[in-house]
N, C-alpha and C. Protein backbone atom coordinates (compact mmCIF):
# COMPACT_ATOMS: atom_id res chain seq x y z
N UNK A 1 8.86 10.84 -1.58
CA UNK A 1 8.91 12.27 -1.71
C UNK A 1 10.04 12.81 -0.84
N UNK A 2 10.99 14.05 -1.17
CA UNK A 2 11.76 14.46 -0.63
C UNK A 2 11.26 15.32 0.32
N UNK A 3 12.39 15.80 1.32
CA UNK A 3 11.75 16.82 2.38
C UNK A 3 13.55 17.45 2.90
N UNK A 4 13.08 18.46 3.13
CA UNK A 4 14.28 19.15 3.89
C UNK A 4 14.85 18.73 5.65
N UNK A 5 13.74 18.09 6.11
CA UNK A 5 13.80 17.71 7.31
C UNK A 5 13.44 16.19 7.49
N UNK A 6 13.60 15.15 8.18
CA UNK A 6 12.88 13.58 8.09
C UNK A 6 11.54 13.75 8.24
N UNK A 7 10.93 14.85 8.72
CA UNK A 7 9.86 14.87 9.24
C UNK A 7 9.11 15.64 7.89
N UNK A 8 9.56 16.39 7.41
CA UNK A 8 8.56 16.59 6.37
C UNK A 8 8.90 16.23 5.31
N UNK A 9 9.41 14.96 4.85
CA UNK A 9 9.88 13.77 4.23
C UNK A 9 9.09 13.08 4.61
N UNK A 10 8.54 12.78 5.67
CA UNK A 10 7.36 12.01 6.30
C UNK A 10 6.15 12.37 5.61
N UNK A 11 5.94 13.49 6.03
CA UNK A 11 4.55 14.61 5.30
C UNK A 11 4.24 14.28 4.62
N UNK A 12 5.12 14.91 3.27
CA UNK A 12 5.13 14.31 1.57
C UNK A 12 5.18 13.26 1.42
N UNK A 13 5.08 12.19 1.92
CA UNK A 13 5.32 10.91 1.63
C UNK A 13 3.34 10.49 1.95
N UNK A 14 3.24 10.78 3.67
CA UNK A 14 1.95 10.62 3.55
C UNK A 14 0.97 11.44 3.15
N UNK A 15 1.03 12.96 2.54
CA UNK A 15 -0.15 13.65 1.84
C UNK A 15 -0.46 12.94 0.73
N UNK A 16 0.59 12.20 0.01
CA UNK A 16 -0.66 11.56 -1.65
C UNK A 16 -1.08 10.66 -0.90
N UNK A 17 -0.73 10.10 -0.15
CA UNK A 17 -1.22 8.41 0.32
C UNK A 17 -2.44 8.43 0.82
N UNK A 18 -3.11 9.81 1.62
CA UNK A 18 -4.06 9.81 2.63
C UNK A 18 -5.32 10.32 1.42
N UNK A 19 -4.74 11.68 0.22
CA UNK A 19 -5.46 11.62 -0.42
C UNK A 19 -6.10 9.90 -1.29
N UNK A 20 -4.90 9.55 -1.75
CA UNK A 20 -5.10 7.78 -2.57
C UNK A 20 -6.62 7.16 -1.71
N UNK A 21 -6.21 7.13 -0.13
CA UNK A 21 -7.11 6.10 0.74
C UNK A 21 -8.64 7.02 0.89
N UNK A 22 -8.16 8.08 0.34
CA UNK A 22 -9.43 8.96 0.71
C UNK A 22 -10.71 8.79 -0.48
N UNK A 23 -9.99 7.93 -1.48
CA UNK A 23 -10.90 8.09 -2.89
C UNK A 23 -12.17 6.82 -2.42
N UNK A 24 -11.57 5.82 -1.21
CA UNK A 24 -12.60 4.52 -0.88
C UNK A 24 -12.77 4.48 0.40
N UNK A 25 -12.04 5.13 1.18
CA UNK A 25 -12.68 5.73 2.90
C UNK A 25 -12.54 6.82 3.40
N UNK A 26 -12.90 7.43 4.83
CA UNK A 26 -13.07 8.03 5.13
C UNK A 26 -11.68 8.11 6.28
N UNK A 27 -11.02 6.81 6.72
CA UNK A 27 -10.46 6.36 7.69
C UNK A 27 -9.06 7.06 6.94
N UNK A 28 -8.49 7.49 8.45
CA UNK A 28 -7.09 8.32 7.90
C UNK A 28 -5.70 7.63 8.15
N UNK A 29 -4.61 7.71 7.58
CA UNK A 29 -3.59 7.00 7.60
C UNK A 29 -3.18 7.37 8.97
N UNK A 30 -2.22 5.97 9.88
CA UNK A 30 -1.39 6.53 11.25
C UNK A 30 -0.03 6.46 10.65
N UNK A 31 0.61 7.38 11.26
CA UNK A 31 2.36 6.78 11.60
C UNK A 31 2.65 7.19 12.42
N UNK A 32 3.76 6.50 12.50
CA UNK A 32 4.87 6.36 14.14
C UNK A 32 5.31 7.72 13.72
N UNK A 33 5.67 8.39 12.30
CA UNK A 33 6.08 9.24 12.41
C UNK A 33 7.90 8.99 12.06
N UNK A 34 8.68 10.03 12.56
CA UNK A 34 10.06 9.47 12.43
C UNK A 34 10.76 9.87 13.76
N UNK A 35 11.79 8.73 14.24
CA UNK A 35 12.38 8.77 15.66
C UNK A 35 13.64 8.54 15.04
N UNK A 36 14.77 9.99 15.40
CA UNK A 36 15.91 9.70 15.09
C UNK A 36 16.75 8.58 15.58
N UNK A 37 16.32 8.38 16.73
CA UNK A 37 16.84 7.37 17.65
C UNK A 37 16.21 5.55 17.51
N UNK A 38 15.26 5.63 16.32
CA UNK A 38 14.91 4.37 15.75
C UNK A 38 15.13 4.43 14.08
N UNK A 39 16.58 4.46 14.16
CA UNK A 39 16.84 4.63 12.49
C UNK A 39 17.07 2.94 12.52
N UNK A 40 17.60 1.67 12.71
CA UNK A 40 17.37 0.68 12.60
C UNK A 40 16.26 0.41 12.48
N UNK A 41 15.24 0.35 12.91
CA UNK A 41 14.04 -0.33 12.78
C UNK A 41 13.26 0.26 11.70
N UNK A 42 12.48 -0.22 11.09
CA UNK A 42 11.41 1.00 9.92
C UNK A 42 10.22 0.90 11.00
N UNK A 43 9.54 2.10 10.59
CA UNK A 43 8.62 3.02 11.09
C UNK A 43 6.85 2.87 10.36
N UNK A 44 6.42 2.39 10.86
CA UNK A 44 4.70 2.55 10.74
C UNK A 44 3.84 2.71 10.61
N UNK A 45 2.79 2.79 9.19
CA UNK A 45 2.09 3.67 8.41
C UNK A 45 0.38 2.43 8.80
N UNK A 46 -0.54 2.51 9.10
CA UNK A 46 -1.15 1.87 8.58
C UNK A 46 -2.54 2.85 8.74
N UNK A 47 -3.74 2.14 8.94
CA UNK A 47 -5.19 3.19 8.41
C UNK A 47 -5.62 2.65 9.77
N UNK A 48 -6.29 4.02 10.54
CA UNK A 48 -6.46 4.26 11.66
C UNK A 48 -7.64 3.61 12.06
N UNK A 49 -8.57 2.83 11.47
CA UNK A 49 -9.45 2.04 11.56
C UNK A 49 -9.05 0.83 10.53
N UNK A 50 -8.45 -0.23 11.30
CA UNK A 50 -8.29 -1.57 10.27
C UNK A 50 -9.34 -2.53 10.94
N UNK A 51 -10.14 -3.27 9.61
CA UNK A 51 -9.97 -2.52 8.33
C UNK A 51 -10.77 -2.00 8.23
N UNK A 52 -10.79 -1.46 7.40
CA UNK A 52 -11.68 0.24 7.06
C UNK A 52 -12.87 -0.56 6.00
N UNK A 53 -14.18 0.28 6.59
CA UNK A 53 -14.96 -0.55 5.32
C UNK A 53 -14.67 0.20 4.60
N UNK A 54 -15.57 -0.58 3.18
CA UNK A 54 -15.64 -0.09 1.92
C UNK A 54 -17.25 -0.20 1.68
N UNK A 55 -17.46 1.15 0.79
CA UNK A 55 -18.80 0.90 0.59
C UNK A 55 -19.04 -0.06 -0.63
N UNK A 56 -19.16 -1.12 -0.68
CA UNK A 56 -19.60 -2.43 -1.79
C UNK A 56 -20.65 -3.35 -1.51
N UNK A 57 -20.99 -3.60 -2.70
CA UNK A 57 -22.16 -5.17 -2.10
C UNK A 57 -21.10 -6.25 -2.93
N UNK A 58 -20.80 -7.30 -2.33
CA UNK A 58 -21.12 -7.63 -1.01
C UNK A 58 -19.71 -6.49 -0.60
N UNK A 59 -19.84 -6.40 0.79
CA UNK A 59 -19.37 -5.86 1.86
C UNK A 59 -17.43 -5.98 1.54
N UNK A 60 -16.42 -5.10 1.44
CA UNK A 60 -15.03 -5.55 1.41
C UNK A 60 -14.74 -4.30 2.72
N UNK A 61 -13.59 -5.34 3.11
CA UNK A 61 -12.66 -4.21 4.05
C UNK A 61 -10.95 -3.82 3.50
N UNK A 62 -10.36 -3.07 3.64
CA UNK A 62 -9.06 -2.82 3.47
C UNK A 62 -8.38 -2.59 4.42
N UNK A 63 -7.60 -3.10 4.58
CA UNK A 63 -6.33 -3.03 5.76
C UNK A 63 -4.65 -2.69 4.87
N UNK A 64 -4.31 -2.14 5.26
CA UNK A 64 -2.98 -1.16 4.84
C UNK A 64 -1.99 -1.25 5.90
N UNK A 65 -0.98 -1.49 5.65
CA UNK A 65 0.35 -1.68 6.69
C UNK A 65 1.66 -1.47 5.76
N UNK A 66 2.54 -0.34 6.08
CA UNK A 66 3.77 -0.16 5.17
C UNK A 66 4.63 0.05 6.37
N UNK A 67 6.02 -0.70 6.01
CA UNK A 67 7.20 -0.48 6.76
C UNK A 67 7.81 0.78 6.12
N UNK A 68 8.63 1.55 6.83
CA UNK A 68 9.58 2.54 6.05
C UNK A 68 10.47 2.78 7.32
N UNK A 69 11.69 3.47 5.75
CA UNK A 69 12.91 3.94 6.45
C UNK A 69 12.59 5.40 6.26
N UNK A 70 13.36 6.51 7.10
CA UNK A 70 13.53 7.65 6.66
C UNK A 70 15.53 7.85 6.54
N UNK A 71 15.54 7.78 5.37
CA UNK A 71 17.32 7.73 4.57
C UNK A 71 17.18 9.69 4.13
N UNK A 72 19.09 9.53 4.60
CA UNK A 72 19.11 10.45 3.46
C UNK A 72 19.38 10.12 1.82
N UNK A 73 19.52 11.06 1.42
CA UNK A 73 19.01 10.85 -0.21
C UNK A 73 20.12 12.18 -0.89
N UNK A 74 20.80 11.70 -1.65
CA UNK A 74 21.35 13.06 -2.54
C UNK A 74 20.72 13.31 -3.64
N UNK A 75 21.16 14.56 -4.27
CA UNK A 75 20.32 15.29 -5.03
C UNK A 75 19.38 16.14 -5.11
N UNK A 76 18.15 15.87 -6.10
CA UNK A 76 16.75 16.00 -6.15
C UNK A 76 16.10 15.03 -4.82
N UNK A 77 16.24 13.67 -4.83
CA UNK A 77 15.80 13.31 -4.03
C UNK A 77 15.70 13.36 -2.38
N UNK A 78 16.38 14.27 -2.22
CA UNK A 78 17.00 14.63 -0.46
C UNK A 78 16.28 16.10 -0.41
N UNK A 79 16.85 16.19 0.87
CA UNK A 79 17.97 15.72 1.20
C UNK A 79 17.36 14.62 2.38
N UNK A 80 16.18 14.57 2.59
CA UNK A 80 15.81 13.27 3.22
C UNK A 80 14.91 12.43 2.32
N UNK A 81 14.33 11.50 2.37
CA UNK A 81 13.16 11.21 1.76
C UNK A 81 12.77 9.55 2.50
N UNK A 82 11.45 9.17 2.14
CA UNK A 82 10.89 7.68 2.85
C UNK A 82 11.20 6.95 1.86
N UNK A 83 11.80 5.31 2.22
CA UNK A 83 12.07 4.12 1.59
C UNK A 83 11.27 3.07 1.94
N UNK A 84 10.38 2.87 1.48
CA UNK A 84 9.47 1.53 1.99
C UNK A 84 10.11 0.40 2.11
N UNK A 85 10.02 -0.21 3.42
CA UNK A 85 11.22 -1.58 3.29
C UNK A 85 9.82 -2.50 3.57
N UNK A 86 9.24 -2.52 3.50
CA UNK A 86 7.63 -3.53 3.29
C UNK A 86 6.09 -3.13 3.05
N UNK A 87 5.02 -4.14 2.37
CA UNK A 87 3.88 -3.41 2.54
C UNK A 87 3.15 -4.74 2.97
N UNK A 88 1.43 -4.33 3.48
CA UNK A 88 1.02 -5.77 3.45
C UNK A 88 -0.37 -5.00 2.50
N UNK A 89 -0.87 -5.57 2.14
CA UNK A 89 -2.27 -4.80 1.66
C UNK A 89 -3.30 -5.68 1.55
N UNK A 90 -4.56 -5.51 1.83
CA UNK A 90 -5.80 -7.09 2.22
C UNK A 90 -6.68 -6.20 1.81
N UNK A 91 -7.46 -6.99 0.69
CA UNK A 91 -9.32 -6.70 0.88
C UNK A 91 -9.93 -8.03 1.26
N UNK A 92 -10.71 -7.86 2.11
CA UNK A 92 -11.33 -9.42 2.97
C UNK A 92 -12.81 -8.95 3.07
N UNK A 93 -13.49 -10.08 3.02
CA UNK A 93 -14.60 -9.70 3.15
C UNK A 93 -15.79 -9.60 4.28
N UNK A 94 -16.64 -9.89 4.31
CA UNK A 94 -17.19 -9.32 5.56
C UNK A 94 -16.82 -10.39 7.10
N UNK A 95 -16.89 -11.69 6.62
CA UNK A 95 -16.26 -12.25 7.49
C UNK A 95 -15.14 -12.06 8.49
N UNK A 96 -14.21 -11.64 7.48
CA UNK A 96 -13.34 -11.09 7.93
C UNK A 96 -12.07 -12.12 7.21
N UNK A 97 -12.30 -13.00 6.29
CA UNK A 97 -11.40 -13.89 5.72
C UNK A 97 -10.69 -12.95 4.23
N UNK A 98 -9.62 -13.35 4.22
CA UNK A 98 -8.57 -12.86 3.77
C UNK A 98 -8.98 -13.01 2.04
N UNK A 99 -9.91 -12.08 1.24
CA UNK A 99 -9.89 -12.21 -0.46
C UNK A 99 -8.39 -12.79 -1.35
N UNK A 100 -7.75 -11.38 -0.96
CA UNK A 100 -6.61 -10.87 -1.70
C UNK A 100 -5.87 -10.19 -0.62
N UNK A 101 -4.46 -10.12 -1.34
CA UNK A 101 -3.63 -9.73 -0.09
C UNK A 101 -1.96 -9.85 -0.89
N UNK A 102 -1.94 -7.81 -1.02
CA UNK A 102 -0.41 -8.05 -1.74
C UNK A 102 0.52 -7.99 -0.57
N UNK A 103 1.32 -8.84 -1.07
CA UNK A 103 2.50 -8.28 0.36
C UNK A 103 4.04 -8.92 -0.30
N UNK A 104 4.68 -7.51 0.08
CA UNK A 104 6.17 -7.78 0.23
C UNK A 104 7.14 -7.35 1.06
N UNK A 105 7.50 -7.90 1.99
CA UNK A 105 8.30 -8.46 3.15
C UNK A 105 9.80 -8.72 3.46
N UNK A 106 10.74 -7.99 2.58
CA UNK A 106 12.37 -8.67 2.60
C UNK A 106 12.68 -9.37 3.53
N UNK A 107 12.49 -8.98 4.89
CA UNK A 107 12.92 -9.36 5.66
C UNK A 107 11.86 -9.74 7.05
N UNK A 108 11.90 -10.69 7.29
CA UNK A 108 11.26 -11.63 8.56
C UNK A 108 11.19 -13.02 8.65
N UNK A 109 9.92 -13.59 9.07
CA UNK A 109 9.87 -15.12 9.15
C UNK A 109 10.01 -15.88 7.97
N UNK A 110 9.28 -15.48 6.88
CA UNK A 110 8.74 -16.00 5.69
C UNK A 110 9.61 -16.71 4.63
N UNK A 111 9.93 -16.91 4.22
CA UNK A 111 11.24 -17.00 3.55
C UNK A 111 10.70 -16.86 2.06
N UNK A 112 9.79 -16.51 1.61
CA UNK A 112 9.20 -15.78 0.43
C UNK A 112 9.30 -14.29 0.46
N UNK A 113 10.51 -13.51 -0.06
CA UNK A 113 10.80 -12.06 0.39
C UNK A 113 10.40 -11.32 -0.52
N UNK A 114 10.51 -11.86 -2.09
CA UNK A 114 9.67 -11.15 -3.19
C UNK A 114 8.12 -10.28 -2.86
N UNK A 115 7.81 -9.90 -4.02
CA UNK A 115 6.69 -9.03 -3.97
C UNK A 115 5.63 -10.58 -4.60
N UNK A 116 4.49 -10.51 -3.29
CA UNK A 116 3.54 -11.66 -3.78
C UNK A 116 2.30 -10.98 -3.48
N UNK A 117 1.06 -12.18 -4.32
CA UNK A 117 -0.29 -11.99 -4.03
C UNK A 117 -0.41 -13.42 -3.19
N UNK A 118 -1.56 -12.75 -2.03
CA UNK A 118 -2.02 -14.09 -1.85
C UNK A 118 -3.41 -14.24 -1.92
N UNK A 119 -4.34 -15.65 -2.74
CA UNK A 119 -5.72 -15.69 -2.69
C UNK A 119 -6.33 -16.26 -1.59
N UNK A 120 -6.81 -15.49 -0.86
CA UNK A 120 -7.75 -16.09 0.48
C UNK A 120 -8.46 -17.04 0.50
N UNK A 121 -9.52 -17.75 1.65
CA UNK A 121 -10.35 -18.11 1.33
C UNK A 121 -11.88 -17.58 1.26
N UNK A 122 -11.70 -16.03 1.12
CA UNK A 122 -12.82 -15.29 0.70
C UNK A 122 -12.72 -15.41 -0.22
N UNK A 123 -11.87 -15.44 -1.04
CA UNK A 123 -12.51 -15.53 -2.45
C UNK A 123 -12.92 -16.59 -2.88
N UNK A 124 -13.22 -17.70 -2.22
CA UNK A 124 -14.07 -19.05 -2.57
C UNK A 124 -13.36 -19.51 -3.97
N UNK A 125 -11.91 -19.33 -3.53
CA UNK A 125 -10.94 -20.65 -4.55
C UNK A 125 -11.24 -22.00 -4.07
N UNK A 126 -11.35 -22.79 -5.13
CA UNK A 126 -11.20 -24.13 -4.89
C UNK A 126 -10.40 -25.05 -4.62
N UNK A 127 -9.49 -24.37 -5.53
CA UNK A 127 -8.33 -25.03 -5.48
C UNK A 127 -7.38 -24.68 -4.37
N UNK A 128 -7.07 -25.92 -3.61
CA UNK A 128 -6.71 -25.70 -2.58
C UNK A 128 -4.90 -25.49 -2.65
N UNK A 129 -4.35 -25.39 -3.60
CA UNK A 129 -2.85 -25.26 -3.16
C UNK A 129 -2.77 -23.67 -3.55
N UNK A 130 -3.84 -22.94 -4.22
CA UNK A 130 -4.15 -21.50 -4.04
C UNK A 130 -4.04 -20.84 -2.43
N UNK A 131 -4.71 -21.46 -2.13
CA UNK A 131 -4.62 -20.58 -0.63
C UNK A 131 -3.35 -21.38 0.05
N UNK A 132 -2.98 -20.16 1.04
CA UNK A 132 -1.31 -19.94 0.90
C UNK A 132 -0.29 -19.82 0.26
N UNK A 133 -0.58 -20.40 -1.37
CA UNK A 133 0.37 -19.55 -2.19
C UNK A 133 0.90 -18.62 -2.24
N UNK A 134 2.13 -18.43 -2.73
CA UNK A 134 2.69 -16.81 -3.31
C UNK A 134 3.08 -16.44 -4.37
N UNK A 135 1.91 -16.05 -4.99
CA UNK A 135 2.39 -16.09 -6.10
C UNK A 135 2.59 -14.88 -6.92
N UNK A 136 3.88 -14.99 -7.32
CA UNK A 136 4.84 -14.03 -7.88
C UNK A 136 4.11 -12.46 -8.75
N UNK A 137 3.99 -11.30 -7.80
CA UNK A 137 4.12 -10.11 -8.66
C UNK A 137 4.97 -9.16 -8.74
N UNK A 138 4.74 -8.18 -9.28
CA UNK A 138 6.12 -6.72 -9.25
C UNK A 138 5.67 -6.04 -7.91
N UNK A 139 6.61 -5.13 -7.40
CA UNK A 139 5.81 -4.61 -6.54
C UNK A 139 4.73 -3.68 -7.28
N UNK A 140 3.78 -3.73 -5.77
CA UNK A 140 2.68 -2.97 -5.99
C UNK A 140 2.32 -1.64 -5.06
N UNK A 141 2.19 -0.73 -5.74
CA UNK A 141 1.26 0.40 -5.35
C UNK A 141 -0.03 0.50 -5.01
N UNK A 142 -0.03 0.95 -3.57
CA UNK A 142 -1.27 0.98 -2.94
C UNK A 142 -2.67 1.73 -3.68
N UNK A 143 -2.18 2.75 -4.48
CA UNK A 143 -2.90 3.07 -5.80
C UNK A 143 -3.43 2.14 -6.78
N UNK A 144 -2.83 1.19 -6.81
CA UNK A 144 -3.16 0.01 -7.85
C UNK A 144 -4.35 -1.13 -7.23
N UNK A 145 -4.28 -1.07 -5.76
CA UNK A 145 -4.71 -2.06 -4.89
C UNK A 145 -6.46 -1.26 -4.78
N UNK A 146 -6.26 -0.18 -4.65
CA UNK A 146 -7.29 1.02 -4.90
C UNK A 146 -8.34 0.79 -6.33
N UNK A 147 -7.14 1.16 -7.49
CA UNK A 147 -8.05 0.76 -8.34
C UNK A 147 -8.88 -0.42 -8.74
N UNK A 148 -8.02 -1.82 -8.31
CA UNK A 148 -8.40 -3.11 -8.59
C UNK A 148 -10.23 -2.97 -8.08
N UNK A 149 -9.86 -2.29 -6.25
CA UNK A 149 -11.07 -2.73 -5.77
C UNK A 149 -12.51 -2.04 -6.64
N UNK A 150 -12.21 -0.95 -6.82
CA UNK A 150 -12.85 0.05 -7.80
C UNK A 150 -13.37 -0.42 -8.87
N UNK A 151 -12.79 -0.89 -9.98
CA UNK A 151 -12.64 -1.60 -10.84
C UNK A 151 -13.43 -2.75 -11.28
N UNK A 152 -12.77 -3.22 -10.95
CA UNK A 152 -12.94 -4.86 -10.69
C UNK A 152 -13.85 -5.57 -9.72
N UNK A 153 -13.73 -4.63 -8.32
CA UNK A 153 -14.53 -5.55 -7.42
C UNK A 153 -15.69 -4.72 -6.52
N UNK A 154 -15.96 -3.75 -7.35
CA UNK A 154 -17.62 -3.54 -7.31
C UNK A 154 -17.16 -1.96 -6.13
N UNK A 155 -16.06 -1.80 -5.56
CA UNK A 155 -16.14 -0.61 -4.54
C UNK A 155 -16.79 0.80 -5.23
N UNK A 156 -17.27 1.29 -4.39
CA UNK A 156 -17.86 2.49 -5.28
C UNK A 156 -17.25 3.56 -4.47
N UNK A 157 -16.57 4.19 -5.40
CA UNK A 157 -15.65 5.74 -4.73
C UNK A 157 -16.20 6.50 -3.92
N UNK A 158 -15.90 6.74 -3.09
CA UNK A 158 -16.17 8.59 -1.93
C UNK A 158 -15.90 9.72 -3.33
N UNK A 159 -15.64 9.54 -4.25
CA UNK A 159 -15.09 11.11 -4.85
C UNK A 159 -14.97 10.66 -6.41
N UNK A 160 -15.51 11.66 -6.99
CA UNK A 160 -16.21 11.69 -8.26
C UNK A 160 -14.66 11.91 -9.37
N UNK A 161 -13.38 12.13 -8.50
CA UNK A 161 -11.81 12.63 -8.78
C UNK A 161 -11.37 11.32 -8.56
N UNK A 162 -11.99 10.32 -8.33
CA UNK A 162 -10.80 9.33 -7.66
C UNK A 162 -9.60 8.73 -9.00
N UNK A 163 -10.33 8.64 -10.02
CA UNK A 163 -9.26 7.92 -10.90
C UNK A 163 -8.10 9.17 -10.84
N UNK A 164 -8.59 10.61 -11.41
CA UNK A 164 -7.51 11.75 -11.07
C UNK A 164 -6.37 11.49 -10.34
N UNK A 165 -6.99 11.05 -8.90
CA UNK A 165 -6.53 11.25 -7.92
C UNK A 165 -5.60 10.33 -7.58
N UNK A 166 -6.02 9.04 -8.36
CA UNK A 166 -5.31 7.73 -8.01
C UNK A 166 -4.02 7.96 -9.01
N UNK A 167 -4.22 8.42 -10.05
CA UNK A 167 -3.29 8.70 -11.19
C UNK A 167 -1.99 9.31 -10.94
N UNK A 168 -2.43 10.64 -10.21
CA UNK A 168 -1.52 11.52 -9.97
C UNK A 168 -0.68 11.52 -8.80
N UNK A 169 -0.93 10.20 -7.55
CA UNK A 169 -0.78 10.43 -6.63
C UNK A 169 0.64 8.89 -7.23
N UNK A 170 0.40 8.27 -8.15
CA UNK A 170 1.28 7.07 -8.13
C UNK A 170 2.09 7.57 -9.29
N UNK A 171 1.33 8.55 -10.36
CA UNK A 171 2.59 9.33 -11.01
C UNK A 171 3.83 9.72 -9.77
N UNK A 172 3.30 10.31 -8.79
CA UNK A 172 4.40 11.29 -7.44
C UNK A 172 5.41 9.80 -7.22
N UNK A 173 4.51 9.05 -7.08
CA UNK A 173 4.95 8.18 -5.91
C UNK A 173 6.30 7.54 -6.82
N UNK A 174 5.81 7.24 -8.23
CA UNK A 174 6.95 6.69 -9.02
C UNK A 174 7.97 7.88 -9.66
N UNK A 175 7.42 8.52 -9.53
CA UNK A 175 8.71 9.75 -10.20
C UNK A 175 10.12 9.78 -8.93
N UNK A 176 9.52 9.68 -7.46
CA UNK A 176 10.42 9.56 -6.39
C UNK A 176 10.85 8.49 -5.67
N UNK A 177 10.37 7.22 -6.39
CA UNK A 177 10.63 5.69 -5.96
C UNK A 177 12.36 5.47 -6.62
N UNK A 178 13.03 4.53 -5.83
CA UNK A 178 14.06 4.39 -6.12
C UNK A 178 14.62 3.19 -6.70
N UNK A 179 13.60 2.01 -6.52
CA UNK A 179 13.62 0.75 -7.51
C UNK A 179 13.02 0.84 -8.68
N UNK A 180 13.29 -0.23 -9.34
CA UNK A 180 13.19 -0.18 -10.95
C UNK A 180 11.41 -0.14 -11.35
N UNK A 181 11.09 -0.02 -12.74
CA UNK A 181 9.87 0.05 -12.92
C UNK A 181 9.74 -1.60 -13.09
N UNK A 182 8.28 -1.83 -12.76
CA UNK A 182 8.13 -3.33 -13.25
C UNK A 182 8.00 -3.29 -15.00
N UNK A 183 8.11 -4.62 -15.21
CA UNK A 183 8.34 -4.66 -16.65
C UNK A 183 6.40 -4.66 -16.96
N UNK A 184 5.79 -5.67 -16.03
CA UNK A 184 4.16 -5.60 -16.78
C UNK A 184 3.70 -5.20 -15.55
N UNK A 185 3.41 -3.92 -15.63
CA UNK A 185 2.74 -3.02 -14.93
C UNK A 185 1.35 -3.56 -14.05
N UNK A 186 0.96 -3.53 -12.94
CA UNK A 186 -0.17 -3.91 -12.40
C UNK A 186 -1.59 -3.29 -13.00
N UNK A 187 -1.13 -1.69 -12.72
CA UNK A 187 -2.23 -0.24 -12.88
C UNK A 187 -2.83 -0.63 -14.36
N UNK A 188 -3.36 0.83 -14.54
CA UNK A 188 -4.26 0.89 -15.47
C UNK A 188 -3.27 0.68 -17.25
């Protein structure tokens, strides 16, 4: 999302996000915020209780971690706006062992920089060259990671709006994203 200032380029960036996390907790997004004087480094988004439960049987937690830049931007998109230069995203279960877990990383130890999933050993794979794998997705929207749990893995929403909410908040997010669309979509 654009902003006239880095800082409320920040804002807009985290008002859909906090609504998104708000559809399966209660727990509110942190950031570092933006430090003109830490334009090298990206800046720090994650959920102020990690991980945050979820209300499900059995029991899931979510943990959320996004790197970002604050760039300027010409056009529509400026004159500042946020660039995500990483995400990590985990639902684990009560143990605390790792289900699922999107993450993409350009740059650090890993030398897998693409956008990957990884299957935990919460999810009681068998197959053992599964866990630690990376295996290859588009990037993903924390909206998408939202719905899966929803969906698919039994979370039951805080808010009777959440699909609305999840919809409209990754419509924003992709109308002002600056990489390409994936070709097979994660979402709904």
């Amino acid at each position: 999302m654009a902003g006239r200032t880095p800082a409320e380029a920040v804002q807009n960036f985290l008002g859909p996000l906090q609504q998104a996390i708000s559809c399966v907790t209660r727990t509110v997004l942190v950031s570092s915020g933006y430090h003109p004087r830490q334009d090298e480094e990206p800046h720090l988004l994650t959920l102020g209780e990690s991980p945050a439960r979820l209300n499900s049987n059995p029991r899931l937690f979510l943990s959320v971690t996004m790197h970002y830049h604050v760039v300027e931007a010409p056009g529509e998109r400026g004159p500042w706006k946020v660039s995500i230069a990483a995400y990590l995203y985990s639902l684990d279960d009560e143990q605390g062992q790792e289900i699922l877990a999107f993450h993409w990383h350009p740059r650090g130890r890993s030398s897998v920089t693409s956008p990957h999933l990884h299957i935990g050993p919460g999810a009681g794979v068998q197959y053992q060259q599964l866990q630690g794998a990376h295996i290859p997705t588009g990037r993903v929207a924390l909206e998408d990671v939202l719905r899966l749990a929803i969906r698919e893995l039994g979370v039951r929403p805080l808010r009777r709006d959440w699909a609305d909410i999840l919809d409209r908040t990754q419509r924003a997010f992709e109308q002002w994203r600056t990489w390409p669309a994936p070709d097979h979509p994660l979402g709904p």
